[in-house]
Each structure stands twice: as structure tokens, then as C-alpha cells.
N, C-alpha and C. Protein backbone atom coordinates (compact mmCIF):
# COMPACT_ATOMS: atom_id res chain seq x y z
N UNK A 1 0.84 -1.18 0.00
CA UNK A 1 0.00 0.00 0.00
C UNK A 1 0.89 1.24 0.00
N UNK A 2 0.46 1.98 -0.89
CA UNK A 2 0.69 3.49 -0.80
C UNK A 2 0.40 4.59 0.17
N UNK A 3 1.26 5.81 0.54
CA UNK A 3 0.48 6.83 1.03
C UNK A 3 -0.66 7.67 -0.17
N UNK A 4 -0.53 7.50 -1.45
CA UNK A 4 -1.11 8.00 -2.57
C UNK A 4 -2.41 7.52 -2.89
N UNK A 5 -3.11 8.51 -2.80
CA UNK A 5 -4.79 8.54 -3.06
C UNK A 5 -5.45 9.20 -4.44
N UNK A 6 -6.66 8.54 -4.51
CA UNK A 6 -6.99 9.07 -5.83
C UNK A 6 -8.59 9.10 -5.40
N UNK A 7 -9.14 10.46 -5.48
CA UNK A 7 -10.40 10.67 -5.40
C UNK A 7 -11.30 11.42 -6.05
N UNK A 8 -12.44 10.84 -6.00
CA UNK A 8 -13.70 11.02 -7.25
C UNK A 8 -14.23 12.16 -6.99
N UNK A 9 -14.43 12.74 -7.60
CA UNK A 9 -15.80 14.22 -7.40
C UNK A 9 -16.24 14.60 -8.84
N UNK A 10 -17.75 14.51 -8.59
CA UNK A 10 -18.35 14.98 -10.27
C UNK A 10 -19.10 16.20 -9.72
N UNK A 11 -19.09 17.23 -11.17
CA UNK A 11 -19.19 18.38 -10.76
C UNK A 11 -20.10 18.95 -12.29
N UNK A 12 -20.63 19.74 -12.30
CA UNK A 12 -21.40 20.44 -13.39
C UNK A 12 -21.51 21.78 -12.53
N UNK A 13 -21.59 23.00 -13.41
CA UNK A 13 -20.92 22.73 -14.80
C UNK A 13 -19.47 22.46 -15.42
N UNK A 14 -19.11 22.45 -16.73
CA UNK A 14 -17.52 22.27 -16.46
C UNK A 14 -16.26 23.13 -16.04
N UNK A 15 -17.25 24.48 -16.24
CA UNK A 15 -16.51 25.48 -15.93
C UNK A 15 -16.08 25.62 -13.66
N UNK A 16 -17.39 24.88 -13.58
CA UNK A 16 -16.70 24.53 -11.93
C UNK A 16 -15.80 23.69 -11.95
N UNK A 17 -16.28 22.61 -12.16
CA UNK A 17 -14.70 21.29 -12.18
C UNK A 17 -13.33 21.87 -12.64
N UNK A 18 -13.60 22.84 -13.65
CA UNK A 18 -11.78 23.31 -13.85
C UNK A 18 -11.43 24.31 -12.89
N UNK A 19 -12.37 24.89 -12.17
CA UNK A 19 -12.19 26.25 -10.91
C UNK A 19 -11.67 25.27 -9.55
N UNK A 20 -12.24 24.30 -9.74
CA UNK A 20 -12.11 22.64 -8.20
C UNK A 20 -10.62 22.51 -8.79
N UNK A 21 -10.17 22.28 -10.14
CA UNK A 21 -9.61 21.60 -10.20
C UNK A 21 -8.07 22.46 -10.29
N UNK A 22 -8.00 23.18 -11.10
CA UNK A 22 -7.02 24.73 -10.46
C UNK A 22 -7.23 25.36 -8.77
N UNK A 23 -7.74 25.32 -8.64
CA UNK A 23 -7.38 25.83 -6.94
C UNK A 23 -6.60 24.21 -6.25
N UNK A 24 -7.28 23.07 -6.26
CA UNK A 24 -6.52 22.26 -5.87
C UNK A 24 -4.98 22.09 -6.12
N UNK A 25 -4.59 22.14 -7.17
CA UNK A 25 -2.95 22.48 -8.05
C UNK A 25 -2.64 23.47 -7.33
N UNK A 26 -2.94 24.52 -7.50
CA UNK A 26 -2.59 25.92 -7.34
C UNK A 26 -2.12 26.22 -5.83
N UNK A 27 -2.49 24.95 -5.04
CA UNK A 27 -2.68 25.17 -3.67
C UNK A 27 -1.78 23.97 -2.82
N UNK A 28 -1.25 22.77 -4.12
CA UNK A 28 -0.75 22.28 -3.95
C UNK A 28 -1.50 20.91 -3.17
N UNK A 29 -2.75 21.00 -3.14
CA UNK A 29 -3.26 20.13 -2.46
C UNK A 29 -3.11 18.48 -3.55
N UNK A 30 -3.47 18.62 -4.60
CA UNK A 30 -3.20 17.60 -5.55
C UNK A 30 -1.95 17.83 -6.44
N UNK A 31 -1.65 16.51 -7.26
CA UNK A 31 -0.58 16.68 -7.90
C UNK A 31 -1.16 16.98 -9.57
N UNK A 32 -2.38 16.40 -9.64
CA UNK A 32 -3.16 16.40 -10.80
C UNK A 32 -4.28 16.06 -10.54
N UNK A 33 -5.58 16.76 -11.33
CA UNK A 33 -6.79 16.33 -11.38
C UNK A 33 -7.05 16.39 -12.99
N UNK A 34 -7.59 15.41 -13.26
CA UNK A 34 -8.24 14.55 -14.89
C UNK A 34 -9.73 15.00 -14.90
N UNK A 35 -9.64 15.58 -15.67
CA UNK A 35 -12.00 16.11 -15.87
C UNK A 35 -12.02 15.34 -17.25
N UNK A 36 -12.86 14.84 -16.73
CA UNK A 36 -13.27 13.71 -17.66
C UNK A 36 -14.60 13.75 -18.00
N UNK A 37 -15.16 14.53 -19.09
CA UNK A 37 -16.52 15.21 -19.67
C UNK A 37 -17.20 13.88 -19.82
N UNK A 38 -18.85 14.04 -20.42
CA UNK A 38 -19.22 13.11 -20.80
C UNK A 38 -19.91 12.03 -19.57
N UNK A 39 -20.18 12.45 -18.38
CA UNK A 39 -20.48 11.52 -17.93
C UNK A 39 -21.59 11.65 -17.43
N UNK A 40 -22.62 10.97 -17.75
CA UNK A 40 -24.09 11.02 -17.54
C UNK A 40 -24.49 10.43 -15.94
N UNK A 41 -25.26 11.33 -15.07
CA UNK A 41 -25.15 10.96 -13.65
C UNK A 41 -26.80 10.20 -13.69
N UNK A 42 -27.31 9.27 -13.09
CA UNK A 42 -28.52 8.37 -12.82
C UNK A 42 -28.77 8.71 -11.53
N UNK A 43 -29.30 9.05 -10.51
CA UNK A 43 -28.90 9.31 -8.95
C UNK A 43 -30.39 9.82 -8.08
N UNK A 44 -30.31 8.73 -6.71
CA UNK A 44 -31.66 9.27 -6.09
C UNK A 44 -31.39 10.54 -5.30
N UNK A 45 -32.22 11.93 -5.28
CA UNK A 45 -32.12 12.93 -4.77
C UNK A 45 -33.20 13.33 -3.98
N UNK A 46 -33.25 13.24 -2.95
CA UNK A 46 -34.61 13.65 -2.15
C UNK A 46 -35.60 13.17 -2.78
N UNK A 47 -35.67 11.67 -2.29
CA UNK A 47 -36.39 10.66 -2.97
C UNK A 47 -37.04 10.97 -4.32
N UNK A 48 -36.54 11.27 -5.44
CA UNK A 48 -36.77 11.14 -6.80
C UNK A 48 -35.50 11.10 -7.51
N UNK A 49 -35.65 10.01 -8.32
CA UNK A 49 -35.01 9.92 -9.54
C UNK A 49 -34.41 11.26 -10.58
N UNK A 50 -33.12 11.64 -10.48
CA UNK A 50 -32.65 12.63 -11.05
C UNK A 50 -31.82 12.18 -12.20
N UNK A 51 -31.33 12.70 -13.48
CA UNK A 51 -30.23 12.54 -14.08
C UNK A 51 -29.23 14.05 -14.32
N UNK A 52 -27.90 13.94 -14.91
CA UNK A 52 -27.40 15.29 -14.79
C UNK A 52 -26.46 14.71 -15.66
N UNK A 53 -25.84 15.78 -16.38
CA UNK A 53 -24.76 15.49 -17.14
C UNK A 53 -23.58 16.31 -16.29
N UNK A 54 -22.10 15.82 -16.02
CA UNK A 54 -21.25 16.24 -15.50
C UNK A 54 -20.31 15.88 -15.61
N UNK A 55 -19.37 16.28 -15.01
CA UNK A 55 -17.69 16.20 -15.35
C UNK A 55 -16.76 15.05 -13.71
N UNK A 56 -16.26 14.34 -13.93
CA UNK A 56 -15.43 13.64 -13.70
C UNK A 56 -13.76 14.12 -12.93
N UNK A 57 -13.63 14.23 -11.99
CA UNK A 57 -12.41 14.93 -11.28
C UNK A 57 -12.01 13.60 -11.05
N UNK A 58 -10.67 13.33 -11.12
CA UNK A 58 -9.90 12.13 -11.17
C UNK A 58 -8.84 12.67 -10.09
N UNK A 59 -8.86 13.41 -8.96
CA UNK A 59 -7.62 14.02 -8.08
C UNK A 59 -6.81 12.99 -7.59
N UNK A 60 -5.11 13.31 -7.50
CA UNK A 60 -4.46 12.15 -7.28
C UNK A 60 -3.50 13.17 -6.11
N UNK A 61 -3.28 12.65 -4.92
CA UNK A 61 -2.99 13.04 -3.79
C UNK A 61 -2.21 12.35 -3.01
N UNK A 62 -1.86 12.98 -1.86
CA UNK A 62 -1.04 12.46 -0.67
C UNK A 62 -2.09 11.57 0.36
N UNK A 63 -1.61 10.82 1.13
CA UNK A 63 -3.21 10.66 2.43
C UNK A 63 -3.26 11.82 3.34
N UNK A 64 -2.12 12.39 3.69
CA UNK A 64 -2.10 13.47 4.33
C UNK A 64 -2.75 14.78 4.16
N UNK A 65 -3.10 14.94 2.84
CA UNK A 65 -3.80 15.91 2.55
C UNK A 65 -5.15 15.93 1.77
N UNK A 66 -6.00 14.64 2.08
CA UNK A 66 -7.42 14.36 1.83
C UNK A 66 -7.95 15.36 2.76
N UNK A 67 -8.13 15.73 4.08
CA UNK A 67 -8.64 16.35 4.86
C UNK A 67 -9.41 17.67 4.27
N UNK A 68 -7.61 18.26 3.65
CA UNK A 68 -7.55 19.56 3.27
C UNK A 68 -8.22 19.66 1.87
N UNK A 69 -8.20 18.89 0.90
CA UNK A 69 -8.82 18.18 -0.57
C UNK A 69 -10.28 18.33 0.06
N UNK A 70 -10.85 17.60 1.19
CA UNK A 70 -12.38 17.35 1.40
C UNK A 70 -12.65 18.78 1.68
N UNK A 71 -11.67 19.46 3.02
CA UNK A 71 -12.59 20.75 2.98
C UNK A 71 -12.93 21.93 1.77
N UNK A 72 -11.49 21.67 0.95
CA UNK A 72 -11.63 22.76 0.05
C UNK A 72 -12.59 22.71 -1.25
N UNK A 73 -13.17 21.15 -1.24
CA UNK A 73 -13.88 20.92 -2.56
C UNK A 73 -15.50 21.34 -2.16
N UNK A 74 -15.63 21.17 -0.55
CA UNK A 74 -16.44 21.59 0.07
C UNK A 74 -17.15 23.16 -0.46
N UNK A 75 -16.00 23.77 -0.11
CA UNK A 75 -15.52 25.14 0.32
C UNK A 75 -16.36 25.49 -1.78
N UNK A 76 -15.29 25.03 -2.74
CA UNK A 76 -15.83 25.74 -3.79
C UNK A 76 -16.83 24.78 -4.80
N UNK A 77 -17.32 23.60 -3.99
CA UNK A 77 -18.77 23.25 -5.03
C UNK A 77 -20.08 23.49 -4.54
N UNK A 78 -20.76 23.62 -5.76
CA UNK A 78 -22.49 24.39 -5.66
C UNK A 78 -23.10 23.06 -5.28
N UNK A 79 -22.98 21.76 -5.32
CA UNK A 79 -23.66 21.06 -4.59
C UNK A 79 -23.79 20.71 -3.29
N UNK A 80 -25.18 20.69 -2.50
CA UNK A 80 -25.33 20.25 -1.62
C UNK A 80 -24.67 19.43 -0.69
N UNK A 81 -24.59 18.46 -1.54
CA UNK A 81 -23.51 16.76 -0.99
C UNK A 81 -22.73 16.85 -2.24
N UNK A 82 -21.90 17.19 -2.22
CA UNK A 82 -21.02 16.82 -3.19
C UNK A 82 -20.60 14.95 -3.31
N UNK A 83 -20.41 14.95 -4.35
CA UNK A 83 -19.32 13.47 -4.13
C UNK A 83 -18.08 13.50 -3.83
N UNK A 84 -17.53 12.91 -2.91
CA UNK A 84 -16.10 12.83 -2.19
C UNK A 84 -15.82 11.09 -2.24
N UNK A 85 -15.44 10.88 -3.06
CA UNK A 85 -14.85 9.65 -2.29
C UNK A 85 -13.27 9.30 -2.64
N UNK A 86 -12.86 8.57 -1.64
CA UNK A 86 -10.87 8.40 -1.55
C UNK A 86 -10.87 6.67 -1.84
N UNK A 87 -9.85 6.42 -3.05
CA UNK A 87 -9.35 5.42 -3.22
C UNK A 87 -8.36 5.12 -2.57
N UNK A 88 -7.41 3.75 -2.04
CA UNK A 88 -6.66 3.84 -1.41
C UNK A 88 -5.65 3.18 -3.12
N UNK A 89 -4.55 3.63 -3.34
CA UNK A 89 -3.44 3.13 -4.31
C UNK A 89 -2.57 2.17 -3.79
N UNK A 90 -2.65 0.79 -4.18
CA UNK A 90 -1.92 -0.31 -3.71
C UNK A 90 -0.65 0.11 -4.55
N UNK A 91 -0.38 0.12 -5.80
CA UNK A 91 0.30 0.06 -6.34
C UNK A 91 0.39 1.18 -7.15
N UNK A 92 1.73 1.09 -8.18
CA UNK A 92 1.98 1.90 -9.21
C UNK A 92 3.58 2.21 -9.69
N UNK A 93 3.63 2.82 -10.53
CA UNK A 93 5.12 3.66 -11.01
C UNK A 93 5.94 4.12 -9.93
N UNK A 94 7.09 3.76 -9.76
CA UNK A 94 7.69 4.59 -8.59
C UNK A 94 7.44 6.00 -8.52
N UNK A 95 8.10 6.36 -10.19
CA UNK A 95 8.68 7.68 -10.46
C UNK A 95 7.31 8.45 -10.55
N UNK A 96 6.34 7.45 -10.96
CA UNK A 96 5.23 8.79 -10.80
C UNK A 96 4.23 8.93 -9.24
N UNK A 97 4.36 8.14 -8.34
CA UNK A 97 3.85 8.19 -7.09
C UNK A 97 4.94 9.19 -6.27
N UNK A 98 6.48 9.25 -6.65
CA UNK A 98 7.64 9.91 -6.29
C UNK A 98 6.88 11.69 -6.44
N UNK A 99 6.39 11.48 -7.72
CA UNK A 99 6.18 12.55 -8.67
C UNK A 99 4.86 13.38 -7.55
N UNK A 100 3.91 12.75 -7.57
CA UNK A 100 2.81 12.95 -6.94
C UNK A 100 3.10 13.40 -5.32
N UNK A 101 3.54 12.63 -5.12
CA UNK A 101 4.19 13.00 -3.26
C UNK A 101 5.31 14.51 -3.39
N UNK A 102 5.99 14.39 -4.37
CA UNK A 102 6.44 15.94 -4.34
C UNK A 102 5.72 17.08 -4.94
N UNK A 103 4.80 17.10 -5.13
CA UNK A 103 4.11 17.70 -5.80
C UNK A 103 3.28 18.11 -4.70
N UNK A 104 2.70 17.41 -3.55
CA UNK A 104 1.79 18.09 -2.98
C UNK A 104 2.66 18.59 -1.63
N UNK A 105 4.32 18.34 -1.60
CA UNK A 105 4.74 18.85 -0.21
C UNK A 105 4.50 19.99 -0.53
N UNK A 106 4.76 20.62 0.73
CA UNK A 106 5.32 22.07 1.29
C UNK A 106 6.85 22.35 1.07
N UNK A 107 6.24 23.83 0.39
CA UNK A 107 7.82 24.17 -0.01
C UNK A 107 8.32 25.35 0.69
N UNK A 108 9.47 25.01 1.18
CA UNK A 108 10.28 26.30 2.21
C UNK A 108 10.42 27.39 1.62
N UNK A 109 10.25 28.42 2.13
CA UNK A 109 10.40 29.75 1.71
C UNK A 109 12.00 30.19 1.85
């Protein structure tokens, strides 16, 4: 097992998912997030059947900084309940989990 996480959030419109998805970078909280258009949502909402078309956030992270990932996606999406959920990464590329873990440290001034 990895310290490296990868978590889901769908978002409409797309112009939010790239605002989620630049402040996360920008902030260093992720190393990359993937919007992945095209994805048609099926979903019960205050007991009725809803559909939505939306975008796909693929965020790839530290474990250490899901906390800060949950509050801030909080912080800038228009949904109610957003979707949050954290994969745990068994495996992968050295150089790119290397890649990902430096990407979200803290950098000394």
C-alpha cells in the first residue's frame, strides 16, 4: 500500500470542475486532477429519480492531505452533498507516485 490517493468528485458545470480543479494544483493540495466530460449521472435525490450530465475529477494526492482536498472541494462546489470519495493506491510507477508526493509537499520559503 501506498500513502497515494486518488479521489472522485463529479461536478457540473464544467466550468466549476476546472475552478475545483485549479485551486486544488494551485494550492498544492493535488498533484493532478483529470475532468473527464461526458459523464451522464442516474442518482436518487430527495427521494426522486434525477439525471445530470457532468464532469469527472480524477484528483491524485497524498493521504495526508485528503482532509484539506475534502474541505476545500467543500468550500468551492455548488452542490449540496457533493461526491467525495478516496481510493486507497496499492500500487503503481515509482517515479510517478515519487512525482505525486512531491508535488503536494510544502515548499520552504
Amino acid at each position: 500500500m501506498t500513502h497515494t490517493r486518488l479521489i472522485l468528485v463529479t461536478a457540473s458545470p464544467r466550468a466549476e470542475a476546472k475552478r475545483i480543479a485549479h485551486a486544488l494544483v494551485e494550492e498544492r493540495l493535488a498533484a493532478c486532477v483529470n475532468l473527464i466530460g461526458g459523464v451522464h449521472s442516474v442518482y436518487r435525490w430527495k427521494d426522486t429519480v434525477e439525471t445530470a450530465d457532468e464532469v469527472l475529477l480524477l484528483i491524485k494526492t497524498q493521504q495526508e492531505k485528503v482532509d484539506a482536498v475534502r474541505t476545500r472541494v467543500h468550500e468551492l462546489h455548488s452542490y449540496e452533498v457533493p461526491e467525495f470519495l478516496v481510493l486507497d493506491v496499492a500500487d503503481g510507477s515509482s517515479a510517478y507516485l515519487d512525482w505525486i508526493a512531491s508535488s503536494v509537499a510544502e515548499r520552504s520559503l
